[in-house]
C-alpha atoms as a PDB file:
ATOM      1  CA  UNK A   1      76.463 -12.569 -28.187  1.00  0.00           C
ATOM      2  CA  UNK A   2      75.864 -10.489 -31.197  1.00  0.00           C
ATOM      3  CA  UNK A   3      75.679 -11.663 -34.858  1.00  0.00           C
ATOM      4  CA  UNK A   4      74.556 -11.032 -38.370  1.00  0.00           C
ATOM      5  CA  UNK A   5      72.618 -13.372 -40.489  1.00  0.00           C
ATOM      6  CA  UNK A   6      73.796 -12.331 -44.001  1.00  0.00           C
ATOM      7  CA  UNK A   7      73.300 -13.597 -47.556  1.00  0.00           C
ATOM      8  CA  UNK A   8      77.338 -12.814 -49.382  1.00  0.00           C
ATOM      9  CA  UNK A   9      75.983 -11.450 -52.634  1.00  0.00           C
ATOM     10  CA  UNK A  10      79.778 -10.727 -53.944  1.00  0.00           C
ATOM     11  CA  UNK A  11      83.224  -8.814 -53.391  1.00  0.00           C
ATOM     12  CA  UNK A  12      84.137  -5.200 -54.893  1.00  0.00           C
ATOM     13  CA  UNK A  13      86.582  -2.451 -53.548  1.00  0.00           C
ATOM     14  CA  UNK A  14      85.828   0.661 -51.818  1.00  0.00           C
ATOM     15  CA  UNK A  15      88.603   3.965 -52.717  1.00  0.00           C
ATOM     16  CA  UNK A  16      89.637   5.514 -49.593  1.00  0.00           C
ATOM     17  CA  UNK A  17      90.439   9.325 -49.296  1.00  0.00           C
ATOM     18  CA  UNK A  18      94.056   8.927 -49.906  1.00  0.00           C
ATOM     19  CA  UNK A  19      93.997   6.729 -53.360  1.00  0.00           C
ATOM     20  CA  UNK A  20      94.200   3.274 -52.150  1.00  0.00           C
ATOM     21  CA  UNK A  21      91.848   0.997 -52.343  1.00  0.00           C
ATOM     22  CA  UNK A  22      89.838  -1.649 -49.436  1.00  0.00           C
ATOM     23  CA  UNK A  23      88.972  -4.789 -50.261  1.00  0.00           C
ATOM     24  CA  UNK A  24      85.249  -5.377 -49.033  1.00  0.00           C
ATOM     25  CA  UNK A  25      82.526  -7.950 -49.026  1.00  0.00           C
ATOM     26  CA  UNK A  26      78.546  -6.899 -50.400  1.00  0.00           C
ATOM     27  CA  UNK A  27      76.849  -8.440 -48.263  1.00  0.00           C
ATOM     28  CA  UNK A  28      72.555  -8.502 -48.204  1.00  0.00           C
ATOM     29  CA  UNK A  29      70.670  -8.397 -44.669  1.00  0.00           C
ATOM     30  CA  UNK A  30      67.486  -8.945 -44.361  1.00  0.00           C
ATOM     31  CA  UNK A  31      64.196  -9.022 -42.379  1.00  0.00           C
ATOM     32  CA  UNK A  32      64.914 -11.868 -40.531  1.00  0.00           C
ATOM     33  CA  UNK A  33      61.474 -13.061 -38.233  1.00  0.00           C
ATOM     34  CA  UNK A  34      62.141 -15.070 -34.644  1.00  0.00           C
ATOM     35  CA  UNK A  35      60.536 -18.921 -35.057  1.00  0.00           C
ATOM     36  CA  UNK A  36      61.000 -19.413 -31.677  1.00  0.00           C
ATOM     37  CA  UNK A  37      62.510 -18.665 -28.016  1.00  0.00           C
ATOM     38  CA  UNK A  38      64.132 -20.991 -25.937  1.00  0.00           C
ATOM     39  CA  UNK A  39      65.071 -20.021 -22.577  1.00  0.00           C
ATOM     40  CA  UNK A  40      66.808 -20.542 -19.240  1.00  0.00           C
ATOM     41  CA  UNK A  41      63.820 -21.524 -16.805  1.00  0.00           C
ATOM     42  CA  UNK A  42      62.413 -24.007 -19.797  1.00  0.00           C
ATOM     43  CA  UNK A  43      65.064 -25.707 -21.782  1.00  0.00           C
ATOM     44  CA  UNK A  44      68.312 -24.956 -19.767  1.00  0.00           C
ATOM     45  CA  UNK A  45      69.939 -22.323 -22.619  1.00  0.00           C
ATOM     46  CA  UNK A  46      68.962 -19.345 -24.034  1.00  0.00           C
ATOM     47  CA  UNK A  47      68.442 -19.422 -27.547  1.00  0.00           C
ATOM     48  CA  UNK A  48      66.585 -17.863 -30.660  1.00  0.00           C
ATOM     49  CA  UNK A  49      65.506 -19.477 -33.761  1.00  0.00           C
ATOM     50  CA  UNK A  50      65.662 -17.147 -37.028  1.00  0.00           C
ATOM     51  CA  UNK A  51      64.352 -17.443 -40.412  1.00  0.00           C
ATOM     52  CA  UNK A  52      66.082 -15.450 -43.433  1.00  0.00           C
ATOM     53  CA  UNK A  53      63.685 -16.341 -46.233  1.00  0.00           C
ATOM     54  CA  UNK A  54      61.183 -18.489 -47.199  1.00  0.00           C
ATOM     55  CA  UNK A  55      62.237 -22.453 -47.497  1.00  0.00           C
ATOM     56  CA  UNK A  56      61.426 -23.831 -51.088  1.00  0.00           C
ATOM     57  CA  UNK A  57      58.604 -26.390 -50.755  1.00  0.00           C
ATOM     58  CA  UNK A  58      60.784 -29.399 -51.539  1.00  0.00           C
ATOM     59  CA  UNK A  59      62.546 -28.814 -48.889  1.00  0.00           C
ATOM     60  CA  UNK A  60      60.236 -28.434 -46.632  1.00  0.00           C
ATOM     61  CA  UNK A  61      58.795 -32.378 -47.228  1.00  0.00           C
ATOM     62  CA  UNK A  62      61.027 -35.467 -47.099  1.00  0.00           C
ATOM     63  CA  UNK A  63      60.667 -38.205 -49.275  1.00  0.00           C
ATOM     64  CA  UNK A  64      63.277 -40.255 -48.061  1.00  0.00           C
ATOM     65  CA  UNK A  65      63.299 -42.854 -44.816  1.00  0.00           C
ATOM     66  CA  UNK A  66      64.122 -41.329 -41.465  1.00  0.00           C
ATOM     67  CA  UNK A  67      68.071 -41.918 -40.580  1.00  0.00           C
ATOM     68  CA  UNK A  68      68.708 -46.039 -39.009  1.00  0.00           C
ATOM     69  CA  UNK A  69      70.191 -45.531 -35.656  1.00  0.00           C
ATOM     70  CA  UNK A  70      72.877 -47.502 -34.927  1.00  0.00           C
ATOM     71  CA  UNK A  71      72.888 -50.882 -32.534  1.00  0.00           C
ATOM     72  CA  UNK A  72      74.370 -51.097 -29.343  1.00  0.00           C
ATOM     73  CA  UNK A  73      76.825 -54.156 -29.856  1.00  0.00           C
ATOM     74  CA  UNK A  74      76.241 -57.055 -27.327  1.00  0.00           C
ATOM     75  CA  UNK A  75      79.592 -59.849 -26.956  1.00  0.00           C
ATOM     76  CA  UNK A  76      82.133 -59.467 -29.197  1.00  0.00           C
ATOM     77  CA  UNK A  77      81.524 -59.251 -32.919  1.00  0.00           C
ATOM     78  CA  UNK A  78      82.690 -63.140 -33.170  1.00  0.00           C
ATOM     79  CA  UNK A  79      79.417 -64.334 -32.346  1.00  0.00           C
ATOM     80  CA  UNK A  80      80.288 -65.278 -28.325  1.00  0.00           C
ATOM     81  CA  UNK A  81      77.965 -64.308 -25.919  1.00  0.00           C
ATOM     82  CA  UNK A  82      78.611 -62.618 -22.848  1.00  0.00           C
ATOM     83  CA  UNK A  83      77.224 -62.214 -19.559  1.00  0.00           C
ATOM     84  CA  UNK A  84      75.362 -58.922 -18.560  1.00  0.00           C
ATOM     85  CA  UNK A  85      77.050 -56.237 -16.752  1.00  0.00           C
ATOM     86  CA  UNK A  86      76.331 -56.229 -13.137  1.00  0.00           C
ATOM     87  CA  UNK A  87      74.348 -53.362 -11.385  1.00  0.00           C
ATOM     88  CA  UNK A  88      76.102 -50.802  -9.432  1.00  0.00           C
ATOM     89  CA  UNK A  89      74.757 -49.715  -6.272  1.00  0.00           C
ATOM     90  CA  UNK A  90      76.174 -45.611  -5.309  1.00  0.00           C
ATOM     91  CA  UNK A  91      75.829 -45.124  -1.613  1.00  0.00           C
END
């Protein structure tokens, strides 16, 4: 697979040789340094991690909680109980 990782600074228009004109997007690549690998034999993919620029330093702390997961529900939500599923045995 093969990419760019591109800030879009802006559109403008290019004149061709014969008088019209071509739409085109300004676009501003930059040096872009590899975080990380991940590959096959390790993590079961291939993949790269890039960074385009520098994070601001707020971003880089959190201030708020970390995410609730939800609960698994148990019984119905009118307050019944049930009984627990029974185990499977695969042969």
């Amino acid at each position: 697979m093969k990419g760019l990782l591109a800030r879009k600074l802006g559109m403008t228009q290019l004149f061709n040789a014969d008088g019209t004109t071509s739409a085109v997007t300004v676009l501003e690549a930059g040096p872009c340094r590899v975080l990380g690998l991940r590959t096959t034999e390790k993590d079961g993919y291939a993949a790269a991690r890039i960074a385009f620029e520098a994070a601001p330093e707020r971003k880089l702390t959190s201030t708020s909680p970390p995410p609730r997961r939800a609960k698994a529900s148990r019984g119905s939500s009118r307050g019944t109980s049930s009984a627990a599923a029974p185990s499977l045995t695969v042969r």
